[in-house]
Protein backbone atom coordinates (compact mmCIF):
# COMPACT_ATOMS: atom_id res chain seq x y z
CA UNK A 1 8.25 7.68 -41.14
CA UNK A 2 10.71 5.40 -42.74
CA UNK A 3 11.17 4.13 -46.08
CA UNK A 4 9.12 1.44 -47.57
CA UNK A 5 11.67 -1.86 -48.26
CA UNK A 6 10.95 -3.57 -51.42
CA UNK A 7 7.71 -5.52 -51.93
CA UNK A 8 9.73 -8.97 -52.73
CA UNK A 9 12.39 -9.17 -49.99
CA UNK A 10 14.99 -11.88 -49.22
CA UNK A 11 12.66 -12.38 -45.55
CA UNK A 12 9.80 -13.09 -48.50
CA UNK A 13 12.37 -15.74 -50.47
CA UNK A 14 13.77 -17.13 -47.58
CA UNK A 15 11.22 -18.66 -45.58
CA UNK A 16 9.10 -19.91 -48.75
CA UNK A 17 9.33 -23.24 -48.12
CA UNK A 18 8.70 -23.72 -43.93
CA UNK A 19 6.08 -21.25 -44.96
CA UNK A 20 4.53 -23.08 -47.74
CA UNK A 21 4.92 -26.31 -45.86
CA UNK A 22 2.26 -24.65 -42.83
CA UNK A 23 -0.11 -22.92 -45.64
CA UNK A 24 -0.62 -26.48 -47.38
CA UNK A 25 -0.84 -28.17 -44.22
CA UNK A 26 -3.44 -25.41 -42.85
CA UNK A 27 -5.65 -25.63 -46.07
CA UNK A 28 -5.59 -29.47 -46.18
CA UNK A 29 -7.09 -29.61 -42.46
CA UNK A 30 -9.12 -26.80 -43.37
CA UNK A 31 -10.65 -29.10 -45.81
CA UNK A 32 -10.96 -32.13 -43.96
CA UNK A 33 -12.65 -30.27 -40.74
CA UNK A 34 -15.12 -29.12 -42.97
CA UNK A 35 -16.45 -32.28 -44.43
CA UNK A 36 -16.58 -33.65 -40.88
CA UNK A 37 -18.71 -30.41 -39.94
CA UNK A 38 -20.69 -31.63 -43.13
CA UNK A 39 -21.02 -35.21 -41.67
CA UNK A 40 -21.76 -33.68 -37.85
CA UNK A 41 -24.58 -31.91 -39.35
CA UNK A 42 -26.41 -35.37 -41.51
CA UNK A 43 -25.27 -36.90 -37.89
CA UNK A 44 -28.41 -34.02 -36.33
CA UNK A 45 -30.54 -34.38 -38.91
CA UNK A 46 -30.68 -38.33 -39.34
CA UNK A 47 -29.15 -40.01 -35.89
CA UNK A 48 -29.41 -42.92 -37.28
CA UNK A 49 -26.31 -41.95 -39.66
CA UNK A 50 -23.28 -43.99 -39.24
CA UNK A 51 -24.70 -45.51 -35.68
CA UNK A 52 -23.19 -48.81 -36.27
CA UNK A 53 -19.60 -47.37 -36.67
CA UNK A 54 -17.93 -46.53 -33.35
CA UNK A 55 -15.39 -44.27 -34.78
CA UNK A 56 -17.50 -41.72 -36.35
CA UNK A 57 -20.42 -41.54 -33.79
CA UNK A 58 -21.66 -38.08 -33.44
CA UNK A 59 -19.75 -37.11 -30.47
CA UNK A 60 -16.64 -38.48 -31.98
CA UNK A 61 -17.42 -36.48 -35.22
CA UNK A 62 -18.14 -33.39 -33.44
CA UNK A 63 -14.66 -33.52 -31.39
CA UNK A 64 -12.86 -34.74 -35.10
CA UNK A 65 -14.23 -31.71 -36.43
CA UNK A 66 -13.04 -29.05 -33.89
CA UNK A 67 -9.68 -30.53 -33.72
CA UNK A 68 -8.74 -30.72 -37.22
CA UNK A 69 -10.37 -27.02 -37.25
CA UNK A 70 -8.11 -25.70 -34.23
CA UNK A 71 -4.82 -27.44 -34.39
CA UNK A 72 -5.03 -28.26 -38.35
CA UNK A 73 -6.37 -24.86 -39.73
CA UNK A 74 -6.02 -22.23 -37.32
CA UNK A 75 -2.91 -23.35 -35.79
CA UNK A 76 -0.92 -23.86 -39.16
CA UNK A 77 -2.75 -21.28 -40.99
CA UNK A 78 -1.80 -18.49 -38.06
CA UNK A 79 1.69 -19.62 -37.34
CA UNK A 80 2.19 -19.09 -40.87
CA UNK A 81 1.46 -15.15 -40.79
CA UNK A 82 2.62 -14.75 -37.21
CA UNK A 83 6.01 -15.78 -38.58
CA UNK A 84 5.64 -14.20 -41.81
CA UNK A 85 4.83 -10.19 -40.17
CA UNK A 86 7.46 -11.25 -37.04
CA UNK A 87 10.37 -11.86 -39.92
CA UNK A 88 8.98 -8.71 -42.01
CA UNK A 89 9.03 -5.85 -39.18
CA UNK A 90 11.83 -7.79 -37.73
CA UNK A 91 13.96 -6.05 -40.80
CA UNK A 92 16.32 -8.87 -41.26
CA UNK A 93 15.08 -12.93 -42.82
CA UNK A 94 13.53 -15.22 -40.15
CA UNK A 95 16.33 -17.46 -38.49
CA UNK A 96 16.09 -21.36 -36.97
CA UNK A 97 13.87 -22.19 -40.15
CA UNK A 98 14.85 -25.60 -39.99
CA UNK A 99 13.19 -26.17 -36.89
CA UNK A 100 10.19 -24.41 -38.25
CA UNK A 101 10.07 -27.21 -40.56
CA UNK A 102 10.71 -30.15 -38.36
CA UNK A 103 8.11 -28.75 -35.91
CA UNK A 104 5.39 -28.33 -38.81
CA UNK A 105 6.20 -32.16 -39.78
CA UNK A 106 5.92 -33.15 -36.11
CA UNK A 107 2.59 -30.70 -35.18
CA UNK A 108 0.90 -32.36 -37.88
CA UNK A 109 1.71 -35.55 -37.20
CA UNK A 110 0.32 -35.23 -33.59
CA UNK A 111 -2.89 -33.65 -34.76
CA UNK A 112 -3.32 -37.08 -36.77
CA UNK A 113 -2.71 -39.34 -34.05
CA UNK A 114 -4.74 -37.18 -31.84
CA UNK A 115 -7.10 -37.28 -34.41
CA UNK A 116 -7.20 -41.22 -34.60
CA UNK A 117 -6.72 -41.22 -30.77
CA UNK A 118 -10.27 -39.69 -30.61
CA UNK A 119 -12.02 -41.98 -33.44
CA UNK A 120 -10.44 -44.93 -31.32
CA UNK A 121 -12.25 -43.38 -28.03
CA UNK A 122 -9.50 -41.69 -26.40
CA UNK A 123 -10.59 -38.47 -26.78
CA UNK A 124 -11.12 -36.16 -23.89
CA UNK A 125 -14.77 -34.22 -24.02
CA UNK A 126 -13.08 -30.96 -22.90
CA UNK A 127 -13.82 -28.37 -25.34
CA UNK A 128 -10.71 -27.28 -27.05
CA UNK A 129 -8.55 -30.17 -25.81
CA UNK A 130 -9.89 -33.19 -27.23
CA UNK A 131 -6.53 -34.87 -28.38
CA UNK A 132 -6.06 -37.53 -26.11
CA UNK A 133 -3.07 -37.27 -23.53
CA UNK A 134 -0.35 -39.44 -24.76
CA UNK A 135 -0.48 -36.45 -27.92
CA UNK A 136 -0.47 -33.51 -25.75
CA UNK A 137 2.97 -33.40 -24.99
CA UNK A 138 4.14 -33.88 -28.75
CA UNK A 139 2.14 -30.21 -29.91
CA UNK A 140 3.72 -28.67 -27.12
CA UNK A 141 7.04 -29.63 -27.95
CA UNK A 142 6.26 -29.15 -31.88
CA UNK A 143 4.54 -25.28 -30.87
CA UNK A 144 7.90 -24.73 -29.13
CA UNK A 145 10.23 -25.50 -32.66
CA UNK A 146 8.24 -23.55 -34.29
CA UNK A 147 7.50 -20.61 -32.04
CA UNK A 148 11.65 -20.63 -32.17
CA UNK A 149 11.88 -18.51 -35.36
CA UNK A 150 9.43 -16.05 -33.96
CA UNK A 151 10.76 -15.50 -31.05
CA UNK A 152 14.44 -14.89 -32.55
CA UNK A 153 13.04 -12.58 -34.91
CA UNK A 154 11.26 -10.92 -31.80
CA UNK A 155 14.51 -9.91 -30.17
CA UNK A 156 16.74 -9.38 -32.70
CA UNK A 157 14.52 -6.50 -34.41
CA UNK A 158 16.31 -3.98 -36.04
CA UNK A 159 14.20 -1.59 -34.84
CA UNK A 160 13.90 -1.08 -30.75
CA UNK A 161 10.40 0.44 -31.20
CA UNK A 162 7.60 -2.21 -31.43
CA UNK A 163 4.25 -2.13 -33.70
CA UNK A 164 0.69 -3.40 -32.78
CA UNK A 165 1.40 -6.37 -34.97
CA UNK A 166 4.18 -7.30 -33.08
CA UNK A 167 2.30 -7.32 -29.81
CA UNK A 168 -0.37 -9.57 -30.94
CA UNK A 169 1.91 -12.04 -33.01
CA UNK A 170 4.08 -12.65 -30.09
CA UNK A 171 1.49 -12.59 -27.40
CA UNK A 172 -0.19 -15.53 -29.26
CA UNK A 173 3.41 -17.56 -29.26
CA UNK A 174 4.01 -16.93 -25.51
CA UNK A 175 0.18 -17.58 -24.07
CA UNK A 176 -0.57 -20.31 -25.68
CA UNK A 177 2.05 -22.90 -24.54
CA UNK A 178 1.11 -21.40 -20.82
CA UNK A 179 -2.46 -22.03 -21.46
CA UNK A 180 -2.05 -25.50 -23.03
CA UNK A 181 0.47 -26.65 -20.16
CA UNK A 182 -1.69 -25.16 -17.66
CA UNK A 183 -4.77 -27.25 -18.93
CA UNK A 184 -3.03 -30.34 -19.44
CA UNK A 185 -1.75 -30.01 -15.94
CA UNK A 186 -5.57 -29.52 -13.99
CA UNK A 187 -7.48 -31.83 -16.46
CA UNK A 188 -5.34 -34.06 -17.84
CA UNK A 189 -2.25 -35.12 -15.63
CA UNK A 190 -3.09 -34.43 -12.20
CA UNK A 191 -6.90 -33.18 -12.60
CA UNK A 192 -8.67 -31.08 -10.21
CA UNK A 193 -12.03 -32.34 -8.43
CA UNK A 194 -15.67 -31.51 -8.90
CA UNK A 195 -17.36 -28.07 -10.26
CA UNK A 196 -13.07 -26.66 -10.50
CA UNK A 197 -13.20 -29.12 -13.86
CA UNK A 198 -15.60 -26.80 -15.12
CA UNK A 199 -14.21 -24.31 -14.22
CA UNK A 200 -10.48 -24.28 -15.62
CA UNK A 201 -12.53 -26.20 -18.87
CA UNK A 202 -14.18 -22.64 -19.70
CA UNK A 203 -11.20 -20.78 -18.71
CA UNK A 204 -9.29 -23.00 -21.12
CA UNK A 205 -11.59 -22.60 -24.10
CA UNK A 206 -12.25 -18.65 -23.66
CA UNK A 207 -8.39 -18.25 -23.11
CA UNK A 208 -7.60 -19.86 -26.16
CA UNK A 209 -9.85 -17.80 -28.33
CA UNK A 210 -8.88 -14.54 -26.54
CA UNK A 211 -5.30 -15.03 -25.87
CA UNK A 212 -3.98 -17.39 -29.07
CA UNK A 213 -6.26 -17.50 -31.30
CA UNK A 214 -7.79 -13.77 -31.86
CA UNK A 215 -3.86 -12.55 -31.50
CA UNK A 216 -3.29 -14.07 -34.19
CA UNK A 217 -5.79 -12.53 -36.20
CA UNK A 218 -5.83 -9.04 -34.82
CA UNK A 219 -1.80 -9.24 -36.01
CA UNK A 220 -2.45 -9.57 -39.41
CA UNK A 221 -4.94 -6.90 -39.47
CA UNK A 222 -3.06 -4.25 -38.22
CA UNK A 223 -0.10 -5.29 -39.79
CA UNK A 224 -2.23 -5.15 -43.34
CA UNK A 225 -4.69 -2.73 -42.69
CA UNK A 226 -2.42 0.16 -43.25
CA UNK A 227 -0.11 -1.25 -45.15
CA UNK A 228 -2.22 -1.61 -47.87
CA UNK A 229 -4.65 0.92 -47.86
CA UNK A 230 -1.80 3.59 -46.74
CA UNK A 231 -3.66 5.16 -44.13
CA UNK A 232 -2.40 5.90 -40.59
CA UNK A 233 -4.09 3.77 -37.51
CA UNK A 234 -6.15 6.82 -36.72
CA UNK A 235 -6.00 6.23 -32.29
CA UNK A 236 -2.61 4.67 -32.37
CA UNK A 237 -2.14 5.32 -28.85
CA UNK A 238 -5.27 3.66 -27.01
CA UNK A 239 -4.10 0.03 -29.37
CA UNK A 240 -1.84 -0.51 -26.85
CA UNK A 241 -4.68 0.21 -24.18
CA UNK A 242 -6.74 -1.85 -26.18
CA UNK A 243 -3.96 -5.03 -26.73
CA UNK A 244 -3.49 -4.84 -22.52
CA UNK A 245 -7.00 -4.85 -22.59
CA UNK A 246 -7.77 -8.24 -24.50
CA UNK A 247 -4.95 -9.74 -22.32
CA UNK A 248 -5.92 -8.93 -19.33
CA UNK A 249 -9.38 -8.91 -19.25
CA UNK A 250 -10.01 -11.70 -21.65
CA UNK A 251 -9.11 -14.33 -19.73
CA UNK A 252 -11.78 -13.77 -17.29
CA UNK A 253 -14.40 -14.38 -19.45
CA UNK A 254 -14.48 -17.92 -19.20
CA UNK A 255 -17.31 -18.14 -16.70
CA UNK A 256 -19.68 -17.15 -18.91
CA UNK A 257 -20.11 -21.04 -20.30
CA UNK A 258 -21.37 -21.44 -16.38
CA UNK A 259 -24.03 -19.10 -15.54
CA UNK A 260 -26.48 -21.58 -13.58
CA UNK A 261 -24.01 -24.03 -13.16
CA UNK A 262 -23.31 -25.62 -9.70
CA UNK A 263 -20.12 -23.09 -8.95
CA UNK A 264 -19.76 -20.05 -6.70
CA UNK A 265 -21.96 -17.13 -8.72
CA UNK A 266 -18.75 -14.80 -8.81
CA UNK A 267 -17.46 -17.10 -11.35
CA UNK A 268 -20.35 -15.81 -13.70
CA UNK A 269 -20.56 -12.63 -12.28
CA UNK A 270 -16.71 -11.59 -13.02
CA UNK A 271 -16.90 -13.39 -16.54
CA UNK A 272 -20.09 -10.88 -17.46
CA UNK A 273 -18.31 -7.91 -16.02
CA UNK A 274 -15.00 -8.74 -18.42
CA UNK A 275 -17.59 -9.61 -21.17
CA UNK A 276 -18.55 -5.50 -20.85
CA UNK A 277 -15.09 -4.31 -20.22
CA UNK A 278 -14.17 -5.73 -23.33
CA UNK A 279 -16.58 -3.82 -25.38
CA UNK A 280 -13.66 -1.35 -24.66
CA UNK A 281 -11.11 -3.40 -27.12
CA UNK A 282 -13.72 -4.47 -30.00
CA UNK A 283 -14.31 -0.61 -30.47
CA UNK A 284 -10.79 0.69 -30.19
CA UNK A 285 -9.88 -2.47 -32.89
CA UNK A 286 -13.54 -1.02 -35.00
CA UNK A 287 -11.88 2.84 -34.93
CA UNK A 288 -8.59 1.84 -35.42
CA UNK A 289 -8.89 -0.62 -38.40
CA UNK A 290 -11.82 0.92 -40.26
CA UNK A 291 -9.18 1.40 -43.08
CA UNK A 292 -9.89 -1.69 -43.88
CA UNK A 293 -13.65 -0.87 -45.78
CA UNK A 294 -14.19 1.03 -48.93
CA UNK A 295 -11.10 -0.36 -50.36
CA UNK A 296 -10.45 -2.35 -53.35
CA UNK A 297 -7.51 -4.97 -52.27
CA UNK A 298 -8.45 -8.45 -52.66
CA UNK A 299 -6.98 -9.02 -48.90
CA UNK A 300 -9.02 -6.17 -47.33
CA UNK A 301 -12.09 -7.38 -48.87
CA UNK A 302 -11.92 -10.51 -46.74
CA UNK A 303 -9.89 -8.94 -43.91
CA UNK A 304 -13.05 -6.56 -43.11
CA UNK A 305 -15.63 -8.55 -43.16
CA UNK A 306 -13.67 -10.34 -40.64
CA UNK A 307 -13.58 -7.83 -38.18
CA UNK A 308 -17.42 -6.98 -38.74
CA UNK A 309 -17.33 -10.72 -37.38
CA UNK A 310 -15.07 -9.86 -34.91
CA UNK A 311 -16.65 -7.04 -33.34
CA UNK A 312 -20.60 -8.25 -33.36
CA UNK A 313 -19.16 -11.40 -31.82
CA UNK A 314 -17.77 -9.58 -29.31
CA UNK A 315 -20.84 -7.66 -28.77
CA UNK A 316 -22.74 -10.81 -28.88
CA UNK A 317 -20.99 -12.27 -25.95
CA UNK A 318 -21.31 -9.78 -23.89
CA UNK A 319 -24.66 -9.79 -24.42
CA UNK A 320 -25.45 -13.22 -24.28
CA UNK A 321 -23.64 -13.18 -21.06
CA UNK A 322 -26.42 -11.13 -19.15
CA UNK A 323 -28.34 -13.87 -16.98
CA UNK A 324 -31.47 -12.62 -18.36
CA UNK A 325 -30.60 -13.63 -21.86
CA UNK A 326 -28.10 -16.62 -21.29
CA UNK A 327 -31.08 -18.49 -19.57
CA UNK A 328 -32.91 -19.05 -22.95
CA UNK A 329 -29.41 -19.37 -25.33
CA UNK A 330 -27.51 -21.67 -23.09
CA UNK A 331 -26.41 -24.94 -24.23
CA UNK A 332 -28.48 -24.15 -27.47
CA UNK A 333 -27.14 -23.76 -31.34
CA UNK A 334 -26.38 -20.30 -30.07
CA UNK A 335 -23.45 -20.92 -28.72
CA UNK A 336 -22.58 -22.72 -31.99
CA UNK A 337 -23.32 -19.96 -33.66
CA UNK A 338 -21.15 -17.79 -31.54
CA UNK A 339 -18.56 -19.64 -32.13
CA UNK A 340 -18.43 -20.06 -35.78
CA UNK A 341 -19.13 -16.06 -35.98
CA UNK A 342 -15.53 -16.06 -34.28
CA UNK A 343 -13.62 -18.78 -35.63
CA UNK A 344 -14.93 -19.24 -39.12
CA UNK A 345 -15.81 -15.29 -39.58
CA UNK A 346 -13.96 -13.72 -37.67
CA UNK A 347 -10.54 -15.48 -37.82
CA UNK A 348 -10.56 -17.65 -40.79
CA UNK A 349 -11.84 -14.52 -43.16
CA UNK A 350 -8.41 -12.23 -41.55
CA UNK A 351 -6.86 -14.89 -42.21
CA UNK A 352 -7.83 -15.39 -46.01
CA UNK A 353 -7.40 -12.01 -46.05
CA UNK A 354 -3.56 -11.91 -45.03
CA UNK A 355 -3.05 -15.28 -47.51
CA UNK A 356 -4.21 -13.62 -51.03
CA UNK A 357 -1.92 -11.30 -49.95
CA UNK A 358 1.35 -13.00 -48.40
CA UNK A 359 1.32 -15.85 -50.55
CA UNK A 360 2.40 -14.12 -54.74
CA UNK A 361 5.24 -11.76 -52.34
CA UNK A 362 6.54 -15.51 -50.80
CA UNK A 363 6.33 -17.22 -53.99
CA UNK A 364 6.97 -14.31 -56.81
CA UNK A 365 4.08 -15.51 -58.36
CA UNK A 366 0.66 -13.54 -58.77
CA UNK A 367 -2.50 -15.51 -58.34
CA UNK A 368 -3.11 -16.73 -61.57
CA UNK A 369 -7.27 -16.39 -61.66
CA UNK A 370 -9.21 -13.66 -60.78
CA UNK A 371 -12.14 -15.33 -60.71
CA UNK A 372 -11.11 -18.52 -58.49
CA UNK A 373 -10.54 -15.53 -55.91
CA UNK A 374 -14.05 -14.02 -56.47
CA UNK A 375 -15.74 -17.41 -56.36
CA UNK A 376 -13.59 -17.74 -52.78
CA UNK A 377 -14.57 -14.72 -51.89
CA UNK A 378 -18.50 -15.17 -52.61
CA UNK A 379 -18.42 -18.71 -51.01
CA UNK A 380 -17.13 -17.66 -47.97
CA UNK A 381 -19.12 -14.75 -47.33
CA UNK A 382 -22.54 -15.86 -47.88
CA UNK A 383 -21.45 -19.19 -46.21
CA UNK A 384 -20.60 -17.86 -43.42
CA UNK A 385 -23.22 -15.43 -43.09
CA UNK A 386 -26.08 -18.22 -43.51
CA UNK A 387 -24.34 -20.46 -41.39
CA UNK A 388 -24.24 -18.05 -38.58
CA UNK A 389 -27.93 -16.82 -39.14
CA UNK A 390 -29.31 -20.68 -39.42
CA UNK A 391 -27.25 -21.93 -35.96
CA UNK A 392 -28.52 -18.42 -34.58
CA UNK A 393 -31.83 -18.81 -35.41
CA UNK A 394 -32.27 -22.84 -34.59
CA UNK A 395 -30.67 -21.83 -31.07
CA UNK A 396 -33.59 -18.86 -30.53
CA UNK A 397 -36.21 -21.71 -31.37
CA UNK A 398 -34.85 -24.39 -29.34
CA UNK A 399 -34.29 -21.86 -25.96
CA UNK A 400 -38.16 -20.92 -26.80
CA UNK A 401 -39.02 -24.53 -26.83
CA UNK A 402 -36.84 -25.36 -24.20
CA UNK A 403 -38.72 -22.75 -22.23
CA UNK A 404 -41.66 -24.71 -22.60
CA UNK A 405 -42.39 -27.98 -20.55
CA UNK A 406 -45.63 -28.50 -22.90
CA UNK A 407 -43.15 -29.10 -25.71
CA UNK A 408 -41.17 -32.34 -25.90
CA UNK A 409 -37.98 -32.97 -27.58
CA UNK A 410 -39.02 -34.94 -30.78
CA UNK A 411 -40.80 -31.23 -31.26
CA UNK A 412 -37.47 -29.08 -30.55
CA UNK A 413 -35.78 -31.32 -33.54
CA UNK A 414 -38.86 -30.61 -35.64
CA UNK A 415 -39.00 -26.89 -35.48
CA UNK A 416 -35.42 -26.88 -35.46
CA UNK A 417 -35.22 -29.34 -38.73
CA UNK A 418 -35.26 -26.54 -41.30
CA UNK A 419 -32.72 -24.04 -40.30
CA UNK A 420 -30.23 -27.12 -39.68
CA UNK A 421 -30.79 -27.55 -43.48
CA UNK A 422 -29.78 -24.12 -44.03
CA UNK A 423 -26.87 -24.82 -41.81
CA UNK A 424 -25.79 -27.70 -43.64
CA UNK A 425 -26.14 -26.37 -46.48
CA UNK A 426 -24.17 -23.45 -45.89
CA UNK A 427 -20.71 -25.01 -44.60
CA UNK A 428 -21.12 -27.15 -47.68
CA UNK A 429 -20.41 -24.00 -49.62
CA UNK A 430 -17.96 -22.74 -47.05
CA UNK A 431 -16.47 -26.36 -47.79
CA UNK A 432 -16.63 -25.52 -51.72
CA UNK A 433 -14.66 -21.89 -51.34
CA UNK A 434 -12.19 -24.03 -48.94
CA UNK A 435 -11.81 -26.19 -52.03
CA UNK A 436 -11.17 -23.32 -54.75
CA UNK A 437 -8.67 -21.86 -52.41
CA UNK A 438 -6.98 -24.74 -51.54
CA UNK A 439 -6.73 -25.56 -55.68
CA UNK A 440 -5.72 -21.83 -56.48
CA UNK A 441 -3.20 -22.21 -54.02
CA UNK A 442 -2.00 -25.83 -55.46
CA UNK A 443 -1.56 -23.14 -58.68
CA UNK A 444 0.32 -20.79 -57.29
CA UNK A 445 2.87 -23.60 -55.58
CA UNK A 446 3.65 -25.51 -58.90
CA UNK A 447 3.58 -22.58 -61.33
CA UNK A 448 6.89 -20.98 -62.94
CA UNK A 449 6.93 -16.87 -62.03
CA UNK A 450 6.05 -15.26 -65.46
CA UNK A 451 7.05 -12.25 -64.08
CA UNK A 452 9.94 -10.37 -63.17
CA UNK A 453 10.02 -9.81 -59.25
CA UNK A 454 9.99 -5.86 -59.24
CA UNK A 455 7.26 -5.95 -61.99
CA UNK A 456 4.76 -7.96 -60.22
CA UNK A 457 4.00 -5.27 -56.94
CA UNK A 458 3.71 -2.04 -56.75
CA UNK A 459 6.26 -0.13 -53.99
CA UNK A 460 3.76 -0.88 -51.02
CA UNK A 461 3.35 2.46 -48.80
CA UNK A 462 5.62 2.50 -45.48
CA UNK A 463 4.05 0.13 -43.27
CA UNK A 464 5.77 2.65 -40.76
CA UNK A 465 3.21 4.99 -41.59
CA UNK A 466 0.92 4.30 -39.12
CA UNK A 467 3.12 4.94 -35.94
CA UNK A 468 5.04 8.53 -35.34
């Protein structure tokens, strides 16, 4: 075990502003995806909503939506703590932060043209990868400035040996520009033909939650798990086993978006076999990160509710990737509510998590309301939680009715009406806590430190602590 460095560090001080620049860009898209989730919902419930305008038909909406979600929130939002635990462990400041910034300024701006691109109609309908082509290129290159400062803090660690964090935060900045390259490559530039579209479509879209985007997460968590509750990760040695795991197996899942479909059935039969194998990785993360529960920290709060999300989700898919089961949830609000279980609870609550606490060391400034971060904190929780039980529920009616050639599909909407409402409903107060965090943060940003730096934190325990 080695000594705990100071709470407020120069690494902390000297990449405030790239950092800032990514949080307020994260939070702002954060914002805006929601009210077009608001807008796809009144879209279900009254079609005849906006029909007139072109660029904010349903479809388009939809697409808007995930986008500014993906690339605006998650992207920004996770480079931002990828960056920030990569320059910490790294035991010396992040480096190249001027290209952090230019490639924040330049990511952004291609998620806005991509974002127009698709309200014009040149949007792809490939989950995931709905920018339209002429953008692609332009997030690469952006991902690639600002993956530069992680990857320089990567190899030139101070210390040889590596922690859990570390392997997570760095996977997600080498996989993703291989899966994004990849896709563009066999659906956009020179695309494959027939059922292989399908194919590398649900590869692309698993691989990005399992290989970029849960990384991310799953860094944070270990990184602030122990850190702040001071407790050792209890099975230290099967995380590794576990990370490999994720890695290895989780890009095999894919298929299970194709069960039925026209392609060979050992697509969908490997995809449910990986689906079970990784029941081997959501427990080892449950055992080795239950540090997280029973404390009081404001970040742990959100970060383990979060990986309650994470795990049942994982759970979830492997079970609705049995045949017997994924003939009544396919292409039902079940897989919506899958999804949001992972992205909005799963990820976006770590993430939180990992924000209330990165964001008063970065700025030497506490968060000046207590309350703002319990309304947050309320919002988000029983947003989520009704969101995913509504979208859950209005997918287990619809597969029913589905099931049932006596009813027709004026019906399905009917029984389906009220637990949309719910829906809608909730991600307006997941919009609301988006809102208060986004303001609190605006607080935080502009404020003068009223404290002296060594006053405001407590000496954290060694992060250290949990590897020997």
């Amino acid at each position: 075990m080695t000594t705990a460095s100071p709470e407020i560090s120069e690494i902390d001080a000297n990449a405030r502003f790239p950092l800032s620049l990514l949080l307020s860009s994260a939070l702002l898209w954060l914002i805006v995806s929601g009210l077009l989730a608001l807008l796809s919902f009144a879209q279900n419930l009254n079609p005849a909503l906006l029909a007139d305008c072109p660029y904010l038909s349903f479809g388009r909406t939809r697409a808007l939506q995930e986008t500014a979600f993906v690339y605006g929130w998650i992207a920004n939002s996770g480079f931002a703590v990828s960056l920030w635990i990569l320059g910490r462990l790294s035991g010396s400041p992040l480096r190249s932060l001027n290209w952090v910034t230019i490639g924040t300024l330049f990511w952004n701006l291609a998620v806005t043209l991509g974002l127009v691109g698709i309200a014009l109609g040149d949007g792809s309908s490939i989950p995931f990868l709905h920018v339209p082509s002429y953008v692609q290129p332009l997030l690469l290159f952006s991902f690639g400035a600002i993956a530069v400062s992680g990857v320089l803090a990567w190899t030139g660690r101070a210390r040889r040996t590596a922690f859990a964090a570390q392997w997570y935060a760095v996977a997600a900045l080498f996989l993703f520009p291989w899966l994004f390259s990849a896709a563009q490559a066999m659906l956009v530039w020179l695309p494959i033909r027939g059922t292989l579209q399908a194919v590398a479509a649900g590869w692309f879209m698993q691989g990005a939650w399992t290989l970029w985007i849960a990384p991310m997460a799953l860094g944070a968590a270990y990184y602030l798990v122990p850190k702040i509750s001071g407790r050792v990760i209890p099975s230290y040695d099967f995380a590794a086993l576990s990370f490999w795991t994720l890695l290895v197996v989780g890009g095999w899942t894919g298929g299970r978006h194709l069960i039925g479909g026209p392609v060979p059935a050992w697509v969908a039969s490997i995809a449910i076999v990986s689906c079970g194998l990784l029941i081997f990785h959501y427990v080892v993360t449950a055992i080795n990160l239950r540090g997280a529960f029973g404390h009081r920290s404001v970040a742990l709060k959100f970060i383990s509710f979060g990986l309650v999300a994470y795990v049942i989700g994982g759970v979830a898919d492997a079970a609705t990737a049995m045949r017997s089961v994924a003939q009544f949830t396919q292409f039902t609000w079940v897989t919506q509510a899958q999804s949001q279980l992972a992205l909005t609870g799963a990820f976006s609550m770590i993430v939180f998590g990992a924000i209330y606490f990165l964001v008063p060391r970065i700025f030497n400034q506490a968060w000046p309301s207590t309350a703002l971060i319990r309304a947050h904190h309320i919002a988000a929780l029983l947003g989520t939680v009704a969101l995913v039980v509504a979208l859950a529920m209005a997918g287990v009616v619809q597969g029913r009715d589905l099931a049932d050639a006596a009813v027709n599909f004026s019906d399905i909407a009917h029984h389906m009406r009220s637990w949309l409402l719910i829906a809608a409903a909730a991600q307006a107060l997941l919009v609301l806590g988006n809102v208060i965090l986004a303001f609190h943060f605006a607080r935080v940003v502009f404020a003068k430190p009223a404290v002296v730096a060594e006053n405001l934190f407590s000496q954290p325990p060694a992060m250290e602590a949990s590897v020997t």
